[in-house]
C-alpha atoms as a PDB file:
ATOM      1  CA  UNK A   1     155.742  95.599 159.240  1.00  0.00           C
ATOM      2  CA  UNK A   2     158.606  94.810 157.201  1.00  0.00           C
ATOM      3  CA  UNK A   3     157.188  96.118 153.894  1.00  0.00           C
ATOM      4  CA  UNK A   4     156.853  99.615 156.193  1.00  0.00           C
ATOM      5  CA  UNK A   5     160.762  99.389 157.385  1.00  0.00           C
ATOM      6  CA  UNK A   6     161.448  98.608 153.700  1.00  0.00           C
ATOM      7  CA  UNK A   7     159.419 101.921 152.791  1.00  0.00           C
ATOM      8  CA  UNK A   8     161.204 103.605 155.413  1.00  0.00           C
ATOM      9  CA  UNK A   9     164.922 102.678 154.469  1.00  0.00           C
ATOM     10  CA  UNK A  10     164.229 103.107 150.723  1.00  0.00           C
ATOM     11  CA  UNK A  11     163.147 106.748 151.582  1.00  0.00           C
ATOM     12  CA  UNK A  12     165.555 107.732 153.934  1.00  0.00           C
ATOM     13  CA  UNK A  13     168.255 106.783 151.189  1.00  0.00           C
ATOM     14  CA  UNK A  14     166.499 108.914 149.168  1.00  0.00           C
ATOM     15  CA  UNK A  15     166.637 111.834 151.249  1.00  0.00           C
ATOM     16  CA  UNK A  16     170.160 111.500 152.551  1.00  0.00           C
ATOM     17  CA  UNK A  17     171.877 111.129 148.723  1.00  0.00           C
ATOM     18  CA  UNK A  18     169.686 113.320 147.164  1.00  0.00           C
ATOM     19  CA  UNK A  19     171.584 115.899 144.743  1.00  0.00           C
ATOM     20  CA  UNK A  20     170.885 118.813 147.138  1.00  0.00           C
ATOM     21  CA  UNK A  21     171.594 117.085 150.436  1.00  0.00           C
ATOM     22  CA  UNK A  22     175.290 115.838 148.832  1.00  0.00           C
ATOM     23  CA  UNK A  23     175.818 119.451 147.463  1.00  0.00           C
ATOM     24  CA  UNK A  24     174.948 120.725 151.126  1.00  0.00           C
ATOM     25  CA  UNK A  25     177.192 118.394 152.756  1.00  0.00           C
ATOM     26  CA  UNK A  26     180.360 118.782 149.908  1.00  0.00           C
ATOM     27  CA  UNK A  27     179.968 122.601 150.448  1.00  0.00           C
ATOM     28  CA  UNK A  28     180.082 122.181 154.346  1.00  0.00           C
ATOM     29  CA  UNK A  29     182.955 119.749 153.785  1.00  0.00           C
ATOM     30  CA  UNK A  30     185.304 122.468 151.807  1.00  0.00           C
ATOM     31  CA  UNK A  31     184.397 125.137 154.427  1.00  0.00           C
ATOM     32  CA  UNK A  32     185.522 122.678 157.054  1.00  0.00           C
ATOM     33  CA  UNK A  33     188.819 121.657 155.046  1.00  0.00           C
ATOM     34  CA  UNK A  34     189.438 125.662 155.086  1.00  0.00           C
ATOM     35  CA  UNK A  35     188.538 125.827 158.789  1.00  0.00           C
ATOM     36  CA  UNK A  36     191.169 123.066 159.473  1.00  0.00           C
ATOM     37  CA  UNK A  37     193.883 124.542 157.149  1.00  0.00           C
ATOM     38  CA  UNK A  38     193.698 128.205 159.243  1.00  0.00           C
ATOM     39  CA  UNK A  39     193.396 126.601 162.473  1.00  0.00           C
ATOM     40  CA  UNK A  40     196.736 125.510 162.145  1.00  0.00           C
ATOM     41  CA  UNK A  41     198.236 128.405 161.367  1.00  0.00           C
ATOM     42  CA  UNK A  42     196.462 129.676 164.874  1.00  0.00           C
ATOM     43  CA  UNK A  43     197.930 126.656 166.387  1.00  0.00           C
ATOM     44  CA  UNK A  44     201.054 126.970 165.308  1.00  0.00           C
ATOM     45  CA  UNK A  45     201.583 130.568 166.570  1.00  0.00           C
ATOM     46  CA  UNK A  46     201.500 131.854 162.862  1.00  0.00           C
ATOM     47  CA  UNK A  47     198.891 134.816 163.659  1.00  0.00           C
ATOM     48  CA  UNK A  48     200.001 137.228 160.941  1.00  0.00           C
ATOM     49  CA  UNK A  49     199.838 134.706 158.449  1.00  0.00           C
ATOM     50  CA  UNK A  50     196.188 133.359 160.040  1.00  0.00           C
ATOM     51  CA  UNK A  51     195.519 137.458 159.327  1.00  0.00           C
ATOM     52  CA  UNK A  52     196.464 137.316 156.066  1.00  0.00           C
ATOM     53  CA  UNK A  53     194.506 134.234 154.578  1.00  0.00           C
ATOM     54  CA  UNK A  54     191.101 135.360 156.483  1.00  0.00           C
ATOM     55  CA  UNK A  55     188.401 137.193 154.733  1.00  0.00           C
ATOM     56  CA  UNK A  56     188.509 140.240 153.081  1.00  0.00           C
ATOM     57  CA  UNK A  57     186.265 141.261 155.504  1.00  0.00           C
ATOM     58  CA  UNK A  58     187.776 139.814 158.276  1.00  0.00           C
ATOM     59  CA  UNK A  59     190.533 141.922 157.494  1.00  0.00           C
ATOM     60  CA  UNK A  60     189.338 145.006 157.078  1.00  0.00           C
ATOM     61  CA  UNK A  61     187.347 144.980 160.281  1.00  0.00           C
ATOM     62  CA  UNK A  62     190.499 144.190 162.238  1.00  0.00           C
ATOM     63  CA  UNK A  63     194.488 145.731 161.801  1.00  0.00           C
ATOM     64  CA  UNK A  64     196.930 143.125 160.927  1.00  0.00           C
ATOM     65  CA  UNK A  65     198.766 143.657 164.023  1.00  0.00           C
ATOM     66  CA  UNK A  66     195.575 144.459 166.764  1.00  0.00           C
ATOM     67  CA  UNK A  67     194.654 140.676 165.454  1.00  0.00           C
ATOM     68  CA  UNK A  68     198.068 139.322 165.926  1.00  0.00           C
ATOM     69  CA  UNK A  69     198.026 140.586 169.741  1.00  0.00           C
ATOM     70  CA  UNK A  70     195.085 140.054 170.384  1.00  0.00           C
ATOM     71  CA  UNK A  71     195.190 136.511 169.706  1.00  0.00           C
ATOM     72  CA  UNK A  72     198.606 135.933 170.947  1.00  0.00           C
ATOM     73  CA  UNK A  73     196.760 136.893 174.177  1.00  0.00           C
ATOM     74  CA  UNK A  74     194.214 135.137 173.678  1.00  0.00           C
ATOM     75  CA  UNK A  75     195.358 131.615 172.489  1.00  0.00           C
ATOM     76  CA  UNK A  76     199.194 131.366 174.458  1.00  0.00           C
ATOM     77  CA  UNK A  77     197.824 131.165 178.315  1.00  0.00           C
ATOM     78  CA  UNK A  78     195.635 128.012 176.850  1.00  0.00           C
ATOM     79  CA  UNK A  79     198.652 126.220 175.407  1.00  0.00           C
ATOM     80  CA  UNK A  80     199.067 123.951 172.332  1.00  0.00           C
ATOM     81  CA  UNK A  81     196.817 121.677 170.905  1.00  0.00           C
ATOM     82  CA  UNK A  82     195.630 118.086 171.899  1.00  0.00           C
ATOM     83  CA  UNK A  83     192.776 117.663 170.215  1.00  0.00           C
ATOM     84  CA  UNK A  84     189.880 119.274 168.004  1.00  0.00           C
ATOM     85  CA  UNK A  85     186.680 117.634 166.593  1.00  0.00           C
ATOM     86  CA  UNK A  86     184.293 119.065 164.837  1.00  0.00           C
ATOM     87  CA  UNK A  87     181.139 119.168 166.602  1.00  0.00           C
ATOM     88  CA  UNK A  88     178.119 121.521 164.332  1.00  0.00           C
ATOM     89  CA  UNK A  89     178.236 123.031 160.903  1.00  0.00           C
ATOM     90  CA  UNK A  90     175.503 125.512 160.014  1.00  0.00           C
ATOM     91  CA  UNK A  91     174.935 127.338 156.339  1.00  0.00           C
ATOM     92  CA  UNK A  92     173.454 130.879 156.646  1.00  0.00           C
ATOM     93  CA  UNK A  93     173.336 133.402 153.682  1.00  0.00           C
ATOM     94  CA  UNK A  94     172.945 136.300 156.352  1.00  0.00           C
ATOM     95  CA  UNK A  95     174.377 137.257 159.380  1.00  0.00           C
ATOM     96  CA  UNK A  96     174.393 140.410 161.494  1.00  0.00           C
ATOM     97  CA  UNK A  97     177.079 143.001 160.889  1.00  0.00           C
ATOM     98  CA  UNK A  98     177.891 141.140 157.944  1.00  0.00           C
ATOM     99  CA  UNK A  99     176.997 141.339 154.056  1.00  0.00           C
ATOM    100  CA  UNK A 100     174.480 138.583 152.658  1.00  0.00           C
ATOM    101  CA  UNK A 101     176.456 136.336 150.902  1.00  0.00           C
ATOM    102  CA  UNK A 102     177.350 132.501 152.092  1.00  0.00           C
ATOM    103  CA  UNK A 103     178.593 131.523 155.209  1.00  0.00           C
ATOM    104  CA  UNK A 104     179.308 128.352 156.767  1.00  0.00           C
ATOM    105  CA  UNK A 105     179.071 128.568 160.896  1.00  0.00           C
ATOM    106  CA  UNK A 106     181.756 125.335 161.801  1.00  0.00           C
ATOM    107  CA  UNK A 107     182.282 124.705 166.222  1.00  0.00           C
ATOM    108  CA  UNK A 108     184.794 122.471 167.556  1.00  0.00           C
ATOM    109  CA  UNK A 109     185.121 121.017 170.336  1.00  0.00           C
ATOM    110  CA  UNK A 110     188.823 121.906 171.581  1.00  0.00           C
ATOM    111  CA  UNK A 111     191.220 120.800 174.307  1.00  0.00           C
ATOM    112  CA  UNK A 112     193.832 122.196 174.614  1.00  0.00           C
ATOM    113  CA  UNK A 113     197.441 121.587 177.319  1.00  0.00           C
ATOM    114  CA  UNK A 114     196.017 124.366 179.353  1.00  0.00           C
ATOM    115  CA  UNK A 115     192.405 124.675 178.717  1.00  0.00           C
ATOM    116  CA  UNK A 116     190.516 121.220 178.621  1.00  0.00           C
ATOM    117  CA  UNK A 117     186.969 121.933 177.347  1.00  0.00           C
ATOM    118  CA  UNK A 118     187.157 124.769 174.935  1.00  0.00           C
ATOM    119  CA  UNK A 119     184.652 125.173 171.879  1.00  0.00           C
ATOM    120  CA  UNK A 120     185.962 127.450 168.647  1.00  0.00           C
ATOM    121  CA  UNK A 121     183.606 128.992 166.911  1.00  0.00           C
ATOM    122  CA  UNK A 122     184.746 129.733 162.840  1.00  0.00           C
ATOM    123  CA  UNK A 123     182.416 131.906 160.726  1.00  0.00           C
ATOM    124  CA  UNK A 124     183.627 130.843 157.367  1.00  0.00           C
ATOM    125  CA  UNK A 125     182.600 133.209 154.018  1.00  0.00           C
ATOM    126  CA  UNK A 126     182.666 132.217 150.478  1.00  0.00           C
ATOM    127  CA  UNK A 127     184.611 134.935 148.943  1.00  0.00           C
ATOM    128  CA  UNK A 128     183.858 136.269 145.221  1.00  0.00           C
ATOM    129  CA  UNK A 129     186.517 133.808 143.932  1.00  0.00           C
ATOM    130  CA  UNK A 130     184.598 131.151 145.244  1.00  0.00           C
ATOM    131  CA  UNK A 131     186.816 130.383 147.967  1.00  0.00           C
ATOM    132  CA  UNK A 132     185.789 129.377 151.657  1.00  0.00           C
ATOM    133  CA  UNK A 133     187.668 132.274 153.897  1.00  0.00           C
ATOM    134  CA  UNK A 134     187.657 133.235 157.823  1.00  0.00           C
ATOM    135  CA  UNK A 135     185.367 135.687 158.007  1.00  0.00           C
ATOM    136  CA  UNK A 136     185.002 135.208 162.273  1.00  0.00           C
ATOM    137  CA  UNK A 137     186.901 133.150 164.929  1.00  0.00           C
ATOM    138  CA  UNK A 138     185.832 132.826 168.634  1.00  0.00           C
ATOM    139  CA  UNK A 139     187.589 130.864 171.226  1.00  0.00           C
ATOM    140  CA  UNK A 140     185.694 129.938 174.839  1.00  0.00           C
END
């Protein structure tokens, strides 16, 4: 029994440090980082600027100022942050409507002054420059 746990443990450290498994979780890590570094731009009121960092497809699927309105709709009536944790991460190299390419899918679990169980929903894209971008944001 204990040589079987000891088979167990040794292989399950295998799996979980393997090269691939660390390069999996360091990409999902950088797309998060990204995630966390626009959300507070959204959080913060700075819409244009939240515009202006996303995607290059992000922004040319949505006007500078339709996305800054929309979202000032969208995210004011709900108030300002207490507290976000991240809650899934998913890699996907396509997605529909969107080029293939590589995408990270990040949802957090949101509450907000006004809105107390919200989940946001970031579509992150790694960009040609090798950058993690917003490619999608959804707020429910």
């Amino acid at each position: 029994m204990q040589r079987c746990f000891a088979v167990l443990i040794a292989f399950l450290f295998v799996v979980f440090t393997s090269p691939q498994a660390s390069a999996v979780a360091a990409t999902t890590e950088d797309a998060a980082i990204t995630a966390s570094s626009w959300l507070t731009l959204v959080d913060g009121g700075y819409y244009v600027q939240s515009w202006q960092t996303a995607s290059r497809f992000f922004r040319s699927a949505i006007a500078e100022a339709t996305w800054a309105a929309s979202l000032q709709a969208a995210r004011s009536p709900l108030g300002s942050l207490v507290r976000r944790e991240q809650r899934a991460s998913q890699l996907a190299t396509s997605l529909p409507g969107a080029p293939d390419g590589e995408y990270c899918i990040l949802s957090f679990a949101t509450e907000l002054t006004n809105k107390k169980t919200a989940v946001e929903t970031l579509t992150m894209m790694r960009e040609a420059d090798g950058q993690w971008r917003v490619a999608g944001y959804f707020i429910k």
